[in-house]
PDB file of N, CA and C in Angstrom:
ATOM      1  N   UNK A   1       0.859  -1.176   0.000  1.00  0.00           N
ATOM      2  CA  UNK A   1       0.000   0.000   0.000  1.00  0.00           C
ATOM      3  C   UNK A   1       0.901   1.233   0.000  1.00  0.00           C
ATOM      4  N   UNK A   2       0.532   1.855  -0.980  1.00  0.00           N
ATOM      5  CA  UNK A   2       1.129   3.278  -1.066  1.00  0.00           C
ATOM      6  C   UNK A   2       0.891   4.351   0.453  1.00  0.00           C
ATOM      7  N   UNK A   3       2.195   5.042   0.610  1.00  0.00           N
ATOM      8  CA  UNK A   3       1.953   6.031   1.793  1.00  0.00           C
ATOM      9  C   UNK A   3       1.192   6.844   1.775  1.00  0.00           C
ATOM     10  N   UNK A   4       0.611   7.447   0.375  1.00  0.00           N
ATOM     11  CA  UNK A   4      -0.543   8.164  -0.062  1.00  0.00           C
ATOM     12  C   UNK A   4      -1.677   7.470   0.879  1.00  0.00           C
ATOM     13  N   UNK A   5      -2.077   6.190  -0.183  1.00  0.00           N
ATOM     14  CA  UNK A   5      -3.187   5.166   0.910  1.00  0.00           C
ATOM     15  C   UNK A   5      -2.805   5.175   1.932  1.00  0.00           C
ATOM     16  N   UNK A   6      -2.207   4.723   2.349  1.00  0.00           N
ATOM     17  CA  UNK A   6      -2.194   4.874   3.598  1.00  0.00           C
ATOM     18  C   UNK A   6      -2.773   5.726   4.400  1.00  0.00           C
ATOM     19  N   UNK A   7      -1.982   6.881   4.421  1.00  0.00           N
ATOM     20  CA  UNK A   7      -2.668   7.931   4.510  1.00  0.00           C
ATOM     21  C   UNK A   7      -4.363   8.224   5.239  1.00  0.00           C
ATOM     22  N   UNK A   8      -4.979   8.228   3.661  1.00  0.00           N
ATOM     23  CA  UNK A   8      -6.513   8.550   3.799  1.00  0.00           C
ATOM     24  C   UNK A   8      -7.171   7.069   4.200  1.00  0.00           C
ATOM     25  N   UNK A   9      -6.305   6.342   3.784  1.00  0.00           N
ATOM     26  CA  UNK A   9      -7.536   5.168   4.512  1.00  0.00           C
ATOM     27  C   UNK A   9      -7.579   4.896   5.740  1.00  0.00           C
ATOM     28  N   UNK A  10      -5.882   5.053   6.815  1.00  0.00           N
ATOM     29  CA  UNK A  10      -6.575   5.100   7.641  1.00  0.00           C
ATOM     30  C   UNK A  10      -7.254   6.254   9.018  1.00  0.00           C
ATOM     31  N   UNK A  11      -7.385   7.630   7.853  1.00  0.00           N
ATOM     32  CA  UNK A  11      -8.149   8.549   8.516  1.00  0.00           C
ATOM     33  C   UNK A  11      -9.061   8.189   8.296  1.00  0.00           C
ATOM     34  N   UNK A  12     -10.076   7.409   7.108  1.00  0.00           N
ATOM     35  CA  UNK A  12     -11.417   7.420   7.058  1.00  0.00           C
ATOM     36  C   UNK A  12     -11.587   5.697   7.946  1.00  0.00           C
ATOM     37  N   UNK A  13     -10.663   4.894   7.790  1.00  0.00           N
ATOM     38  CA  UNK A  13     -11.322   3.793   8.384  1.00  0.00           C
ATOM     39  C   UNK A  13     -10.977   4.229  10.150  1.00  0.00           C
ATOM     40  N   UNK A  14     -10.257   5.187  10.800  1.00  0.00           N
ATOM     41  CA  UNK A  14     -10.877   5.790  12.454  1.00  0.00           C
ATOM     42  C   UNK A  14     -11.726   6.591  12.146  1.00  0.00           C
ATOM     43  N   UNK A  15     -12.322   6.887  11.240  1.00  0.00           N
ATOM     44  CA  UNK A  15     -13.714   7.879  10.945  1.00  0.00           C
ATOM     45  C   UNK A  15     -14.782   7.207  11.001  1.00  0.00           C
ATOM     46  N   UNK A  16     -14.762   6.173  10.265  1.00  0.00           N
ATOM     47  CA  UNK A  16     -15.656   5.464  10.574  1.00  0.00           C
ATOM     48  C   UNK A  16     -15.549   4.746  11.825  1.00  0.00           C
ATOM     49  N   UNK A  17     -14.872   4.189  12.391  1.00  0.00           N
ATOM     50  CA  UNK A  17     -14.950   3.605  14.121  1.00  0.00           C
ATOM     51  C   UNK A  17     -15.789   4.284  14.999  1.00  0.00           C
ATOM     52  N   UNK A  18     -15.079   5.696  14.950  1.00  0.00           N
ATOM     53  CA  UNK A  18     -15.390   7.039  15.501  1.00  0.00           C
ATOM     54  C   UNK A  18     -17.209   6.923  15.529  1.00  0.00           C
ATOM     55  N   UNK A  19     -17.459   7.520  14.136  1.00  0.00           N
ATOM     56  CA  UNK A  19     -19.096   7.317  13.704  1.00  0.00           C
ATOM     57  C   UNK A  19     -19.833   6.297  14.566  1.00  0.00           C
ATOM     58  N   UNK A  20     -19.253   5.018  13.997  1.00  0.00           N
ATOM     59  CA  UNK A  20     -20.511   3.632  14.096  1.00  0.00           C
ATOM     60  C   UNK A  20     -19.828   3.449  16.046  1.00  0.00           C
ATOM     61  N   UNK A  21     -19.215   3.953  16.818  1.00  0.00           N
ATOM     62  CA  UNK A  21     -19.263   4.011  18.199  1.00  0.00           C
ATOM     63  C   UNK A  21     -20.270   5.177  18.929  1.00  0.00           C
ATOM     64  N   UNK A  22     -20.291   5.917  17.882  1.00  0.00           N
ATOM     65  CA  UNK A  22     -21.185   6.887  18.439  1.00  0.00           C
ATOM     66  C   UNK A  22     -22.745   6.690  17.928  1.00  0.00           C
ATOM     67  N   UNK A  23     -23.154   5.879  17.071  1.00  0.00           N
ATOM     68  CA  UNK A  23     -24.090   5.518  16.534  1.00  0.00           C
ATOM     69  C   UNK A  23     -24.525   6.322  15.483  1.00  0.00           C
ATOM     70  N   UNK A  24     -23.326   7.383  14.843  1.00  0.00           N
ATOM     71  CA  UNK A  24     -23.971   8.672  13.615  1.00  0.00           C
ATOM     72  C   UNK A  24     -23.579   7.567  12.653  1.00  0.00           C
ATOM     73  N   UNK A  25     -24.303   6.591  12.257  1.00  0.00           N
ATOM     74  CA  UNK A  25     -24.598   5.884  10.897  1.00  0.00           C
ATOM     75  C   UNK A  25     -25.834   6.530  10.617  1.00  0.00           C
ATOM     76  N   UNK A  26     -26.222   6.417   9.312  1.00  0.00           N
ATOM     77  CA  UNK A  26     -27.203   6.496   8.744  1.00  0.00           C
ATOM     78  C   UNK A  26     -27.046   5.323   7.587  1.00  0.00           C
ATOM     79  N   UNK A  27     -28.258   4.492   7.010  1.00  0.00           N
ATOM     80  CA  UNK A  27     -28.416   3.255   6.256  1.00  0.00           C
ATOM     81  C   UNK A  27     -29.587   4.003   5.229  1.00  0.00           C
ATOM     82  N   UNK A  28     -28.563   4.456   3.919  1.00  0.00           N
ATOM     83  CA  UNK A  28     -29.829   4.219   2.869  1.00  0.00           C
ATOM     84  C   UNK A  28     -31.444   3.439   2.850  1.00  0.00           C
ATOM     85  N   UNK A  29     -32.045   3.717   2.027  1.00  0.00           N
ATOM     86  CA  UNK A  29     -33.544   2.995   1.913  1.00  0.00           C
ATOM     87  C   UNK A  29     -32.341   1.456   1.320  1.00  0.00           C
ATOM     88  N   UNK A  30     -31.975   1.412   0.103  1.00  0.00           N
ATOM     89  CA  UNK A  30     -30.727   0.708  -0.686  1.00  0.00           C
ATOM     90  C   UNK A  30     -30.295  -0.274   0.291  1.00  0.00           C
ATOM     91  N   UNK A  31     -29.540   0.181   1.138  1.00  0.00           N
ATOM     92  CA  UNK A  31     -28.897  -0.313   2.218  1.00  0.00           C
ATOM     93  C   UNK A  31     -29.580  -1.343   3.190  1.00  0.00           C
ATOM     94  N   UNK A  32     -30.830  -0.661   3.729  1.00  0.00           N
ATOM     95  CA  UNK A  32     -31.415  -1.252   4.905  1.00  0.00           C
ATOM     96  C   UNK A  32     -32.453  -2.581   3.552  1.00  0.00           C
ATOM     97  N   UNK A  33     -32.855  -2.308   2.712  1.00  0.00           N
ATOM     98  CA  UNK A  33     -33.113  -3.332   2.369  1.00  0.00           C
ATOM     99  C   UNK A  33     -32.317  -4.837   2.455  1.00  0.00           C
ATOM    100  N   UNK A  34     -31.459  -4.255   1.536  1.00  0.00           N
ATOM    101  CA  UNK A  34     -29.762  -5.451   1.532  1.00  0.00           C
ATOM    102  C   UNK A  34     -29.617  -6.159   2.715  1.00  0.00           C
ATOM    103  N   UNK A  35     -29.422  -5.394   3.916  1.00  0.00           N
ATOM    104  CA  UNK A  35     -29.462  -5.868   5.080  1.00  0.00           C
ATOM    105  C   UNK A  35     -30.603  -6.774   5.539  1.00  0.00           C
ATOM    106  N   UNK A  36     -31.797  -6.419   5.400  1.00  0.00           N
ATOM    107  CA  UNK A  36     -32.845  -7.146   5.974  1.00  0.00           C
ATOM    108  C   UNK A  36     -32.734  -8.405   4.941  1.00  0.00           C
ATOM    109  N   UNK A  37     -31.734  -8.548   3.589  1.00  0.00           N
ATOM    110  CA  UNK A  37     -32.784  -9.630   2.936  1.00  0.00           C
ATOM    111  C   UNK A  37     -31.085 -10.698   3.211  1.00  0.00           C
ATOM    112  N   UNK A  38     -30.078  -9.924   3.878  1.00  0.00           N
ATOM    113  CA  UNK A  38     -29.128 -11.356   4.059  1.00  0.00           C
ATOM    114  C   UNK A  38     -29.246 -12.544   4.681  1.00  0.00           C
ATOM    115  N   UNK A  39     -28.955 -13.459   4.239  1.00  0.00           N
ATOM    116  CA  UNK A  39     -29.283 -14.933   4.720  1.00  0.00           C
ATOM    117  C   UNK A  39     -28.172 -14.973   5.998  1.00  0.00           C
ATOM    118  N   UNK A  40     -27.096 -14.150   6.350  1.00  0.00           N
ATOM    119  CA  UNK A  40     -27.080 -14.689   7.125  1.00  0.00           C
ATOM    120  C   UNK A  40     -26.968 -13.954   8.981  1.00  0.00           C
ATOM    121  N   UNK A  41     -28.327 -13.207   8.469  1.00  0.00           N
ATOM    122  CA  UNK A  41     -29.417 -12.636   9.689  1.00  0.00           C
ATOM    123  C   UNK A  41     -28.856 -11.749  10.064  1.00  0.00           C
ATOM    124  N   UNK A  42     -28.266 -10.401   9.732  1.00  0.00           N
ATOM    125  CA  UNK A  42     -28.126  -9.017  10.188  1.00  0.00           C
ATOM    126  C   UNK A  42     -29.003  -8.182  10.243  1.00  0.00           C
ATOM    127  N   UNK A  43     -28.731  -7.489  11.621  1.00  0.00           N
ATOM    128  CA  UNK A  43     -30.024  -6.474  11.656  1.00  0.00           C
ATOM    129  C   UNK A  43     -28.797  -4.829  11.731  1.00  0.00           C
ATOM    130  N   UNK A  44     -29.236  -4.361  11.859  1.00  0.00           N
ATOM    131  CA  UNK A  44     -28.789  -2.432  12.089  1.00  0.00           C
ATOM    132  C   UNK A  44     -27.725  -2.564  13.703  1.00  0.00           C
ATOM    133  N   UNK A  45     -27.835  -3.270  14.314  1.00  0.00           N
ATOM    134  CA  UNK A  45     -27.052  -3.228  15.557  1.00  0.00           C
ATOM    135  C   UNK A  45     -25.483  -4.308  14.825  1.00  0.00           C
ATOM    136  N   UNK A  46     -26.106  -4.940  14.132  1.00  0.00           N
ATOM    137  CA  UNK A  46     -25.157  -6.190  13.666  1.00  0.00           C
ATOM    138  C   UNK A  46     -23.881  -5.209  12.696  1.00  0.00           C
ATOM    139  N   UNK A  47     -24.287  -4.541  11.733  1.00  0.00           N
ATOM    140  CA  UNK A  47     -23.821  -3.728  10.618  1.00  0.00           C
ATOM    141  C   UNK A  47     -23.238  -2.849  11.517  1.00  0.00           C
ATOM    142  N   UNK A  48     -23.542  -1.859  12.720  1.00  0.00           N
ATOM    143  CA  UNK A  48     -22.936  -0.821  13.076  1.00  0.00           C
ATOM    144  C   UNK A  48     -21.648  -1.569  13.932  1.00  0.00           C
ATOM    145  N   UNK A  49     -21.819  -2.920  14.296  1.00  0.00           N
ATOM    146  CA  UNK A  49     -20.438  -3.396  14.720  1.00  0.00           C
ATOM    147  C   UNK A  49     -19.480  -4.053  13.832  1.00  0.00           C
ATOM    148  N   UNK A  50     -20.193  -4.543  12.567  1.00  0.00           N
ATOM    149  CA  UNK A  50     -19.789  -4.322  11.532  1.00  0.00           C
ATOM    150  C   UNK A  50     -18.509  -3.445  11.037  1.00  0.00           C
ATOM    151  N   UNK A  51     -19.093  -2.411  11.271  1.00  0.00           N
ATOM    152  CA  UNK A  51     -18.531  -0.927  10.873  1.00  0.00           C
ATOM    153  C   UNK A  51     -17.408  -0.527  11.958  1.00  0.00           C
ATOM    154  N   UNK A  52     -17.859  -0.918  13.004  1.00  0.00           N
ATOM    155  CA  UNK A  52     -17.092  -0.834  14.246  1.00  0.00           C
ATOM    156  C   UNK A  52     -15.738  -1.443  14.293  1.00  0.00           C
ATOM    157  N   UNK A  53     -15.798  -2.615  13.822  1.00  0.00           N
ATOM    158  CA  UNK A  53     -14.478  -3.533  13.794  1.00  0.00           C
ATOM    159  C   UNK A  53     -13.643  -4.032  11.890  1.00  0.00           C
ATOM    160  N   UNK A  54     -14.071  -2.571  11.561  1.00  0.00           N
ATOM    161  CA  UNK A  54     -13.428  -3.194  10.243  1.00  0.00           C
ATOM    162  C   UNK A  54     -12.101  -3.053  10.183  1.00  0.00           C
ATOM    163  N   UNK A  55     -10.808  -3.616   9.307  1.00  0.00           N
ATOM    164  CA  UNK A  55      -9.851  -3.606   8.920  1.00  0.00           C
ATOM    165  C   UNK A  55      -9.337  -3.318   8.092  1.00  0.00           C
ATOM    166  N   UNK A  56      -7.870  -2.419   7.667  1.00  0.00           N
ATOM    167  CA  UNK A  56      -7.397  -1.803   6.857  1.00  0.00           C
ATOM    168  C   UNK A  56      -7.503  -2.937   5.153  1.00  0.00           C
ATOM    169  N   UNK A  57      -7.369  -4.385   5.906  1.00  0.00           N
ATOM    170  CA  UNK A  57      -7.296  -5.156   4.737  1.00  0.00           C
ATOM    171  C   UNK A  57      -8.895  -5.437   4.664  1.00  0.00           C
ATOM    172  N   UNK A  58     -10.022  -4.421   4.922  1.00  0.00           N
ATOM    173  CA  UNK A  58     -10.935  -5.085   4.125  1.00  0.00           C
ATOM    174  C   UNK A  58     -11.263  -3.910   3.518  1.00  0.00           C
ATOM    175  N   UNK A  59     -10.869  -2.745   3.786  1.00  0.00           N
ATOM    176  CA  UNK A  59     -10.713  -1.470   2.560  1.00  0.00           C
ATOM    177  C   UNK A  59      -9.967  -2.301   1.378  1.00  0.00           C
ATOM    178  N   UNK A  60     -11.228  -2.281   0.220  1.00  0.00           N
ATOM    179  CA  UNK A  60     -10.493  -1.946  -1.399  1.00  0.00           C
ATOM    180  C   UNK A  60     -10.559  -1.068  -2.044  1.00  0.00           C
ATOM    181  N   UNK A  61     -11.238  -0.017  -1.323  1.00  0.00           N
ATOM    182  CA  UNK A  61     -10.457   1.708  -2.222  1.00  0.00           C
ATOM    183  C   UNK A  61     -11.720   2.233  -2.284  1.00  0.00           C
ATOM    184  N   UNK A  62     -11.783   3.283  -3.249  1.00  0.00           N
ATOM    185  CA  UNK A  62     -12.644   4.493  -3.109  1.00  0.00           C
ATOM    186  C   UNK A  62     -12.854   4.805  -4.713  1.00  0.00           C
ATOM    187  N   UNK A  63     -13.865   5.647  -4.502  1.00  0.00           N
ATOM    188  CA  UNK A  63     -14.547   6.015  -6.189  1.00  0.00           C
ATOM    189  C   UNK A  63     -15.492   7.318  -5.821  1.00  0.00           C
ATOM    190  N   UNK A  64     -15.159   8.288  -6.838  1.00  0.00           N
ATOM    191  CA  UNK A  64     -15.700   9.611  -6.439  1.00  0.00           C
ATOM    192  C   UNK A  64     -16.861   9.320  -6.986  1.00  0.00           C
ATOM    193  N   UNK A  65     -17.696   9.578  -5.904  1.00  0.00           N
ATOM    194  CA  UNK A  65     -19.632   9.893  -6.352  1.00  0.00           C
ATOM    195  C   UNK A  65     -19.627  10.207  -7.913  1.00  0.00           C
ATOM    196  N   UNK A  66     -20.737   9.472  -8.449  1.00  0.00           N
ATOM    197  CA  UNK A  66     -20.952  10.806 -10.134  1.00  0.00           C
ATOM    198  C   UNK A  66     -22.173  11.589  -9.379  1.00  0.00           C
ATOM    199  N   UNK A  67     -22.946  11.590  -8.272  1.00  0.00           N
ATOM    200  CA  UNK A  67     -23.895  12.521  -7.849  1.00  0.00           C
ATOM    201  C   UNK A  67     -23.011  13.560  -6.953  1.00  0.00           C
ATOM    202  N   UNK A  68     -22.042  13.326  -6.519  1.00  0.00           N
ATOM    203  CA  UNK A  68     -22.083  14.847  -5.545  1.00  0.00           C
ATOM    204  C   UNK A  68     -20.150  14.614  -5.658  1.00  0.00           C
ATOM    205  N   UNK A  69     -19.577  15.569  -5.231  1.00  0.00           N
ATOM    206  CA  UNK A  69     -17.937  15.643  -5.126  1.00  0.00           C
ATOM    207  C   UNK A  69     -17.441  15.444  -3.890  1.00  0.00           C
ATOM    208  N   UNK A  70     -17.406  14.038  -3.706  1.00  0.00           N
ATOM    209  CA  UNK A  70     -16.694  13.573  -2.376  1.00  0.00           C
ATOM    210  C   UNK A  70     -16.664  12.002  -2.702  1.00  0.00           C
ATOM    211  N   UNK A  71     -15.946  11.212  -2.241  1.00  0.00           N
ATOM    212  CA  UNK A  71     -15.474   9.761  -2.181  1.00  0.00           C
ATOM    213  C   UNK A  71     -16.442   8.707  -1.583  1.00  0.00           C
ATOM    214  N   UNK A  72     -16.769   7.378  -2.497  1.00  0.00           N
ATOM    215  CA  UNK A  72     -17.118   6.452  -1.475  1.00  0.00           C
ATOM    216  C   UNK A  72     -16.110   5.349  -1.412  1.00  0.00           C
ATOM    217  N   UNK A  73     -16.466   5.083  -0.441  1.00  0.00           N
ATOM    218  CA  UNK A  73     -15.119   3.813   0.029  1.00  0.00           C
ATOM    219  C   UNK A  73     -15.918   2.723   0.074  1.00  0.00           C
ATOM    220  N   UNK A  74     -15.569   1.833  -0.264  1.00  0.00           N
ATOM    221  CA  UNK A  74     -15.625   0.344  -0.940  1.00  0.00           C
ATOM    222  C   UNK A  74     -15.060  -0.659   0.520  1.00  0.00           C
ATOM    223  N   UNK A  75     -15.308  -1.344   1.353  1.00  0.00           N
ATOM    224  CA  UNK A  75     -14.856  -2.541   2.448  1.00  0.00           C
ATOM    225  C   UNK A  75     -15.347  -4.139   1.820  1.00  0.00           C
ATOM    226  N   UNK A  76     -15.082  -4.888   2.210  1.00  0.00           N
ATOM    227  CA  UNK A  76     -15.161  -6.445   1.748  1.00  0.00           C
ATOM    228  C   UNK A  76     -14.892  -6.946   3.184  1.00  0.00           C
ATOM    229  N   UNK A  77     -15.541  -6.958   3.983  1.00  0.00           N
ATOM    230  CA  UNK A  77     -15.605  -7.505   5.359  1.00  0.00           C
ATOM    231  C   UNK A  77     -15.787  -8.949   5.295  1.00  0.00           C
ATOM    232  N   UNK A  78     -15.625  -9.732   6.384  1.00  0.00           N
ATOM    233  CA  UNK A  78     -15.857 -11.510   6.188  1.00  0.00           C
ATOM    234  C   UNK A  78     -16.408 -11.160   7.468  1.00  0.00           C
ATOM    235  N   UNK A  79     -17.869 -11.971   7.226  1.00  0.00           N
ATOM    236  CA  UNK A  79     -18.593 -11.812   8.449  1.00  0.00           C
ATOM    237  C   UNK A  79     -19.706 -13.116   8.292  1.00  0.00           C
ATOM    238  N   UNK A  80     -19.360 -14.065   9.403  1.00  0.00           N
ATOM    239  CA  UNK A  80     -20.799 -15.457   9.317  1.00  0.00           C
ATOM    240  C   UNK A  80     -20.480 -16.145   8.218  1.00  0.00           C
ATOM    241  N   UNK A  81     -19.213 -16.271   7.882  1.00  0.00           N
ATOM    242  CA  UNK A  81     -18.537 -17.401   6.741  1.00  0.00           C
ATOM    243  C   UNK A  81     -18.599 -16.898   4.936  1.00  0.00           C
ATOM    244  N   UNK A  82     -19.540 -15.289   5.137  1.00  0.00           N
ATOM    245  CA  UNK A  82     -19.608 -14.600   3.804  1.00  0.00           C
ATOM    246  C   UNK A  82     -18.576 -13.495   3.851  1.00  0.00           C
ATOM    247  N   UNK A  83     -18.272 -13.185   2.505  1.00  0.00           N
ATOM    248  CA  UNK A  83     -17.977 -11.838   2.092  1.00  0.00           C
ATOM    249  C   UNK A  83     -19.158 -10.410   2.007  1.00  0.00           C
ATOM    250  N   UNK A  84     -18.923  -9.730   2.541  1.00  0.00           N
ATOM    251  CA  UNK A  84     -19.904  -8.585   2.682  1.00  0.00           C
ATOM    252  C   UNK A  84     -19.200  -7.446   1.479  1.00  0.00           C
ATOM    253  N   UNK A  85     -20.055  -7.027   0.594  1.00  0.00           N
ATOM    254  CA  UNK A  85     -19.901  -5.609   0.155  1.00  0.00           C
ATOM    255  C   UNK A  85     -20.592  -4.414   0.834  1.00  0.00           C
ATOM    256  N   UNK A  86     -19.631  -3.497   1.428  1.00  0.00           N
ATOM    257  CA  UNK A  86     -19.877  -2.400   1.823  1.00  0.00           C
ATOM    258  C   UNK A  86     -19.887  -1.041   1.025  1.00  0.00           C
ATOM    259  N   UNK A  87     -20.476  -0.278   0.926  1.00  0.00           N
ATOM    260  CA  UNK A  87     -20.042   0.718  -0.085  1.00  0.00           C
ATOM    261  C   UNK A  87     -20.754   2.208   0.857  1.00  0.00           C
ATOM    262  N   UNK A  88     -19.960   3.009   1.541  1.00  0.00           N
ATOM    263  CA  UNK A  88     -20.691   4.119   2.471  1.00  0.00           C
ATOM    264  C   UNK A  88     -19.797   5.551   1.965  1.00  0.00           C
ATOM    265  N   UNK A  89     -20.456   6.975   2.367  1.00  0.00           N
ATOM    266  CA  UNK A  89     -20.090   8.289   2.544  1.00  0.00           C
ATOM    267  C   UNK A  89     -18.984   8.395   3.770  1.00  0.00           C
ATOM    268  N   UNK A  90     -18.180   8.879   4.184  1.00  0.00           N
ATOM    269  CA  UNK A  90     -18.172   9.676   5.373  1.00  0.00           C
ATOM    270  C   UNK A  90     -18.357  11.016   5.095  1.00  0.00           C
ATOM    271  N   UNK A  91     -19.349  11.070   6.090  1.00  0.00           N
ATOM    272  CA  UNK A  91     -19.556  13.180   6.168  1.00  0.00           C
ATOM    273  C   UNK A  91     -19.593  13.269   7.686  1.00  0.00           C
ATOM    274  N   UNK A  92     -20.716  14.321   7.637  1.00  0.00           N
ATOM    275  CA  UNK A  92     -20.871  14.374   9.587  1.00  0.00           C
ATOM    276  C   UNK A  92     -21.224  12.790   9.940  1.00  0.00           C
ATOM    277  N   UNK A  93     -21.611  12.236   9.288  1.00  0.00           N
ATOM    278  CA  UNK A  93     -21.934  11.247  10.316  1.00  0.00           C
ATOM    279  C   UNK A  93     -21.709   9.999   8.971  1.00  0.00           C
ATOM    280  N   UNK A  94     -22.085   8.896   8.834  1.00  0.00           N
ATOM    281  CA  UNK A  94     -21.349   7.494   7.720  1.00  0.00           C
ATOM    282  C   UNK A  94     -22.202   6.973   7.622  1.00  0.00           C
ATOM    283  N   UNK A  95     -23.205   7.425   6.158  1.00  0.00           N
ATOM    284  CA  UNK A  95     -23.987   7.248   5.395  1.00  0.00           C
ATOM    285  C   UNK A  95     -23.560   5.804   4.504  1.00  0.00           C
ATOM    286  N   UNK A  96     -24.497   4.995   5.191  1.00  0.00           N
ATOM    287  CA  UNK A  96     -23.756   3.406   4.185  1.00  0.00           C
ATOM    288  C   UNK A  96     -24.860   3.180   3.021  1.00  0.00           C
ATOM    289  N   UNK A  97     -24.056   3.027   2.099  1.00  0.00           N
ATOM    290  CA  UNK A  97     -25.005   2.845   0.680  1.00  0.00           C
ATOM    291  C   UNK A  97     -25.353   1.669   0.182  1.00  0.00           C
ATOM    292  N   UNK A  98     -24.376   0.675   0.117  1.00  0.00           N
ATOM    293  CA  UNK A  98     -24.706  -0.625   0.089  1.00  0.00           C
ATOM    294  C   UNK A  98     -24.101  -1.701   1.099  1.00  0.00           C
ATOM    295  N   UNK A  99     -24.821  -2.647   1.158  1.00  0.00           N
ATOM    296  CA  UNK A  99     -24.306  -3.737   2.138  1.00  0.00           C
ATOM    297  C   UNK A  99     -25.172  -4.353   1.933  1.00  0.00           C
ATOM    298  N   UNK A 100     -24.286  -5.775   1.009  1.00  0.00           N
ATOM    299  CA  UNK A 100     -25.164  -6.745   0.706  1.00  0.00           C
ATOM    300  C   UNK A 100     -23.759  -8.334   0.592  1.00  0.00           C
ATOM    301  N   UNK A 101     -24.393  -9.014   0.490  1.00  0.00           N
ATOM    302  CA  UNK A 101     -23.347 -10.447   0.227  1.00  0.00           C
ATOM    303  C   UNK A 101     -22.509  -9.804  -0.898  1.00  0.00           C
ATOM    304  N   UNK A 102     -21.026 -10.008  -0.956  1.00  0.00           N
ATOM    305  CA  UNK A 102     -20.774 -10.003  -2.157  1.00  0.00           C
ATOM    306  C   UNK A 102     -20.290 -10.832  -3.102  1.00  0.00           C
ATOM    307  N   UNK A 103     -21.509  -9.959  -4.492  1.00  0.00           N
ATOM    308  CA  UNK A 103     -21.146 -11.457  -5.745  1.00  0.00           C
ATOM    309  C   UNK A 103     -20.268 -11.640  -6.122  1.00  0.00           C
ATOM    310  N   UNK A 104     -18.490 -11.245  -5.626  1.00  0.00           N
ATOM    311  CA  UNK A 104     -17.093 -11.678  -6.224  1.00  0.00           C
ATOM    312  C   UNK A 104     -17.058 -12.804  -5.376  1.00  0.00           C
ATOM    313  N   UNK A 105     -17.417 -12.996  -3.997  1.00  0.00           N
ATOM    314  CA  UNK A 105     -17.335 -14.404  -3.396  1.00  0.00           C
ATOM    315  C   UNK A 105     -17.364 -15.310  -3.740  1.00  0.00           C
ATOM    316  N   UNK A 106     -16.521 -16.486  -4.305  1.00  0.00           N
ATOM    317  CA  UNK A 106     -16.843 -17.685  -4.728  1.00  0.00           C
ATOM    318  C   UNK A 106     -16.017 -18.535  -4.178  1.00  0.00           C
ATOM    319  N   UNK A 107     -16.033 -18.563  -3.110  1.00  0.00           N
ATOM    320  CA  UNK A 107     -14.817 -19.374  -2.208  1.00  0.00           C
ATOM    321  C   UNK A 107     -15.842 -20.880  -2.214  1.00  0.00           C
ATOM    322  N   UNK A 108     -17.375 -20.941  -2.095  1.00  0.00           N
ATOM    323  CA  UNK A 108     -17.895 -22.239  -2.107  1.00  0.00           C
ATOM    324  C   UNK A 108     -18.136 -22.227  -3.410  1.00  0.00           C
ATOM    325  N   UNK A 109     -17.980 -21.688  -4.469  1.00  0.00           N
ATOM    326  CA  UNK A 109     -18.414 -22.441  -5.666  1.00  0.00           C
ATOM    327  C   UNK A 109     -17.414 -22.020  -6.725  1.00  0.00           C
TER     328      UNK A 109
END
């Protein structure tokens, strides 16, 4: 990892700690669906510890919004024997956009 990355990822991944300890998440309509329909049973308390305990190695990078001028960051968490796609804002508070299984997982098939 570049010292650049370095860098910003891990100001935004203690940004996010910061956030999901204080409970300033916010979960898209997008989001909270994803969540309710995973098989393997997360609710909104589950995701904010989620968020709570992520790792530099489950950041895979960032992609500037095409709706507004600021970054979303991309995580791949392993959580309950799956891969999770994360995809959230940080602003005042860590607006998560997606979180759903993710379909690069193919470790069982």
């Amino acid at each position: 990892m570049s010292q650049r990355r370095r860098g910003w990822a891990s100001r935004v991944l203690a940004e996010v700690h910061r956030l999901a300890a204080r409970r300033q998440v916010r979960f898209s309509a997008k989001a909270a669906g994803e969540l309710a329909g995973l098989e393997v049973g997360l609710d909104e308390e589950d995701a904010l510890q989620v968020l709570a305990t992520l790792k530099p190695g489950d950041l895979v990078g960032r992609v500037e919004s095409k709706q507004t001028p600021e970054w979303l960051y991309v995580f791949r968490p392993r959580v309950g024997g799956i891969t999770l796609y994360v995809k959230l804002i940080v602003r005042t508070d860590c607006v998560v956009i997606s979180f759903h299984e993710d379909e690069e997982d193919d470790e069982d098939g």
